[in-house]
C-alpha atoms as a PDB file:
ATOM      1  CA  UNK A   1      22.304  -6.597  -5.828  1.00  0.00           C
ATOM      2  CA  UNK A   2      24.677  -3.802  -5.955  1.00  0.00           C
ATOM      3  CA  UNK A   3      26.718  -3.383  -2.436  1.00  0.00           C
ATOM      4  CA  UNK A   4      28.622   0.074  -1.975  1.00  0.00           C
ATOM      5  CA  UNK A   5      30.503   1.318   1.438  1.00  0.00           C
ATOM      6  CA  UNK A   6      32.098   4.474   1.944  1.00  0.00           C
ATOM      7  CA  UNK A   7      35.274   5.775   4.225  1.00  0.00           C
ATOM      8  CA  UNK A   8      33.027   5.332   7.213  1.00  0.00           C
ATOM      9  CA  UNK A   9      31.349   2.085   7.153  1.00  0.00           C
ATOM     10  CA  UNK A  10      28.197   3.161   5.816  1.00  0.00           C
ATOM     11  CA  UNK A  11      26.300   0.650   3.108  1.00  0.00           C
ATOM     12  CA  UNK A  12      24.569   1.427  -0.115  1.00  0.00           C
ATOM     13  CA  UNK A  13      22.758  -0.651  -2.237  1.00  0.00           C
ATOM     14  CA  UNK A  14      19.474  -0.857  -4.420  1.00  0.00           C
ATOM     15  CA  UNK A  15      16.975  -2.265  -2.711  1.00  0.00           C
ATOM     16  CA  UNK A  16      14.847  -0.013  -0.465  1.00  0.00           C
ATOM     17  CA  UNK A  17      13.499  -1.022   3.097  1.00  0.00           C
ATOM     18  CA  UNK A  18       9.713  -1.103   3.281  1.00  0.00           C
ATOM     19  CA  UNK A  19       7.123  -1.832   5.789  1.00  0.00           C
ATOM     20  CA  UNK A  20       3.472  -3.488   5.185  1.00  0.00           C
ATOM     21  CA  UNK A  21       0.565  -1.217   5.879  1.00  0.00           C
ATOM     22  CA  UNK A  22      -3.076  -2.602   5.932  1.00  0.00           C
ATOM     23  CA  UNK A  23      -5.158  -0.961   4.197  1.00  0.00           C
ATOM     24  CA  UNK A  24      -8.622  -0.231   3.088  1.00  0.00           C
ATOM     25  CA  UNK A  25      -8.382   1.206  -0.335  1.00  0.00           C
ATOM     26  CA  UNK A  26     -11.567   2.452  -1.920  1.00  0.00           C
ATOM     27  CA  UNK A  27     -11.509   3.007  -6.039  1.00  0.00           C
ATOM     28  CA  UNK A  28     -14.230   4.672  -7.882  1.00  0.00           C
ATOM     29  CA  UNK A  29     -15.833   0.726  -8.276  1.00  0.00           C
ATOM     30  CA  UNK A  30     -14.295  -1.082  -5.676  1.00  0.00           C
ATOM     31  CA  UNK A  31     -13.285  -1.402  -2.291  1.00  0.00           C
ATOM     32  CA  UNK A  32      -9.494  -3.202  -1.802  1.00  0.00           C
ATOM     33  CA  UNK A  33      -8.278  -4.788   1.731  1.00  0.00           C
ATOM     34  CA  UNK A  34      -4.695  -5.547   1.617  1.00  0.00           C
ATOM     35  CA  UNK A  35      -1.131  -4.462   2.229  1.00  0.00           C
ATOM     36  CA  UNK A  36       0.841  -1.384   1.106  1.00  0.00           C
ATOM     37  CA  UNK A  37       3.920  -1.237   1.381  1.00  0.00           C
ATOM     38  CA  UNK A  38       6.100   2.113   2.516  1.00  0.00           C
ATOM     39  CA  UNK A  39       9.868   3.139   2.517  1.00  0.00           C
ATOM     40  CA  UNK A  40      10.721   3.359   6.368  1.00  0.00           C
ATOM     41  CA  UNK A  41      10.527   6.581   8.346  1.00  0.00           C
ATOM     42  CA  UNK A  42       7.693   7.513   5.859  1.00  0.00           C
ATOM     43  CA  UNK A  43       4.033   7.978   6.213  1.00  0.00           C
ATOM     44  CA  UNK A  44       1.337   6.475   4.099  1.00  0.00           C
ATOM     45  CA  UNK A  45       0.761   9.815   2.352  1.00  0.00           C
ATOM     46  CA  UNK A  46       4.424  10.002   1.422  1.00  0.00           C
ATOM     47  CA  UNK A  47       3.567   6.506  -0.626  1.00  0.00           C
ATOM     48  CA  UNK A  48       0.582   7.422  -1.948  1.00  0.00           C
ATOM     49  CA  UNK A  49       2.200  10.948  -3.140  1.00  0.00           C
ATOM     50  CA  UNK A  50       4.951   9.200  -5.093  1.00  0.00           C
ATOM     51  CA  UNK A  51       5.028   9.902  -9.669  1.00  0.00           C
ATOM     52  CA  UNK A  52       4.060   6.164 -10.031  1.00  0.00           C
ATOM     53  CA  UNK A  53       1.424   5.045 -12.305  1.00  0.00           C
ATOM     54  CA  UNK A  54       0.401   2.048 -10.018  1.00  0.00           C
ATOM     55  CA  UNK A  55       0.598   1.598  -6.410  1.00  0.00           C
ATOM     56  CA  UNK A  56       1.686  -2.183  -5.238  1.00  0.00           C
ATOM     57  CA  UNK A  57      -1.218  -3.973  -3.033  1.00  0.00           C
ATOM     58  CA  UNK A  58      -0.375  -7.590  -1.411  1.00  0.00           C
ATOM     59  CA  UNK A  59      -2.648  -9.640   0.209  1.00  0.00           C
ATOM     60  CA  UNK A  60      -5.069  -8.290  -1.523  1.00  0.00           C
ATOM     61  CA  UNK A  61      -9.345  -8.739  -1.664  1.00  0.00           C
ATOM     62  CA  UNK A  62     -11.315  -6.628  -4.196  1.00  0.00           C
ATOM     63  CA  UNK A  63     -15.109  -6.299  -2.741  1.00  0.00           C
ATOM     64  CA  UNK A  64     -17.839  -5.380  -4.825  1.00  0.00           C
ATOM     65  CA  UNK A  65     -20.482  -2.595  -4.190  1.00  0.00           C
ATOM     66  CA  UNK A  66     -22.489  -5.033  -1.687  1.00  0.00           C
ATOM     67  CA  UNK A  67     -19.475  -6.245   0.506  1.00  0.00           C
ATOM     68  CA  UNK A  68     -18.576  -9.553  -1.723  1.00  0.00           C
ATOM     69  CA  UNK A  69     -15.270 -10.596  -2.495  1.00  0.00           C
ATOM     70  CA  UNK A  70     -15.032 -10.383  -5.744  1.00  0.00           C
ATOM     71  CA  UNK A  71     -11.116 -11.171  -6.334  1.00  0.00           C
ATOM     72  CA  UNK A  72      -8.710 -12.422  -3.734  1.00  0.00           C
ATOM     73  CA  UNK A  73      -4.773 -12.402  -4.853  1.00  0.00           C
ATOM     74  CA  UNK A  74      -0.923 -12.553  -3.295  1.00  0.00           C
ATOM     75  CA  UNK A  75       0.009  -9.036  -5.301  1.00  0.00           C
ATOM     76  CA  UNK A  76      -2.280  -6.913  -7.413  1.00  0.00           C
ATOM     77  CA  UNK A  77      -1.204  -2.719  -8.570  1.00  0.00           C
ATOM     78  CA  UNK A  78      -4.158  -0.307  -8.563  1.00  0.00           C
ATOM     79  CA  UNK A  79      -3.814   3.158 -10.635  1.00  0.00           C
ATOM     80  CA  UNK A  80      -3.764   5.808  -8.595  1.00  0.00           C
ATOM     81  CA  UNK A  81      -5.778   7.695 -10.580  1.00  0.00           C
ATOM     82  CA  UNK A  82      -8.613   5.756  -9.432  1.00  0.00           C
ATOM     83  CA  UNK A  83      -8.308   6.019  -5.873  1.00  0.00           C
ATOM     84  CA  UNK A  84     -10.402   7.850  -4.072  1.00  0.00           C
ATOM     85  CA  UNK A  85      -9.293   7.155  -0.332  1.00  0.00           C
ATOM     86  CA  UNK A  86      -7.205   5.366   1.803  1.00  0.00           C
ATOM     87  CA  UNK A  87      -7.743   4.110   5.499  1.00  0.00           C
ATOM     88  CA  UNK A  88      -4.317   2.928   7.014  1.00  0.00           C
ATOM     89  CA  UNK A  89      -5.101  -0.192   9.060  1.00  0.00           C
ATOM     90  CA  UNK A  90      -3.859   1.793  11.903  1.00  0.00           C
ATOM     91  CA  UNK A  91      -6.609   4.506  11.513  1.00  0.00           C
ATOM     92  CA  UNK A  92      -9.563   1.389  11.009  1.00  0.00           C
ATOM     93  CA  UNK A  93     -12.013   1.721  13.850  1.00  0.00           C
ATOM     94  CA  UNK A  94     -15.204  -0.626  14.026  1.00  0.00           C
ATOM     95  CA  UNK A  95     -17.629   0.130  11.062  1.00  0.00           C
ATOM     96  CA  UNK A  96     -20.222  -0.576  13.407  1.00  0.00           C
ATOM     97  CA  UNK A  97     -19.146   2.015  16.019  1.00  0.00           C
ATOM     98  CA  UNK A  98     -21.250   5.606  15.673  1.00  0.00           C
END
């Protein structure tokens, strides 16, 4: 890890800060529960909007078409190409609720 400060005390280095999200994700096959994670002072969109290939999912369940978990794993990256939408778990009311 690189460590740089300038004239005034101020620190640079590589890594970046990041928060966990949860997150429903659904693809065109599947629906993903799990953890995003995004660069501080950003928004979920800002993530989502980024030139990467693959977005980074931890904690992550893959459910099948009839609510099954299909796979259950610590990290897991999911084209964006094949999202379709994203719930932050912040916006994830009660499925039941009409």
């Amino acid at each position: 890890m690189t460590v740089e400060f300038n004239d005034r005390g101020k620190y640079f280095t590589d890594i970046i800060s990041k928060v966990a999200v949860s997150a429903v994700i659904q693809t065109v096959t599947h629906r993903i529960e799990g953890a995003i994670h995004v660069r501080l002072d950003e928004r979920v969109k800002d993530e989502l909007d980024r030139p990467e290939q693959f977005l980074a999912v931890t904690d992550a369940k893959v459910f099948a078409n009839d609510g099954t978990i299909l796979y259950s794993t610590d990290f897991m990256t999911v084209a964006r190409s094949q999202i379709v939408w994203v719930i932050p778990g912040t916006d994830i009311a009660n499925s039941g609720e009409k």
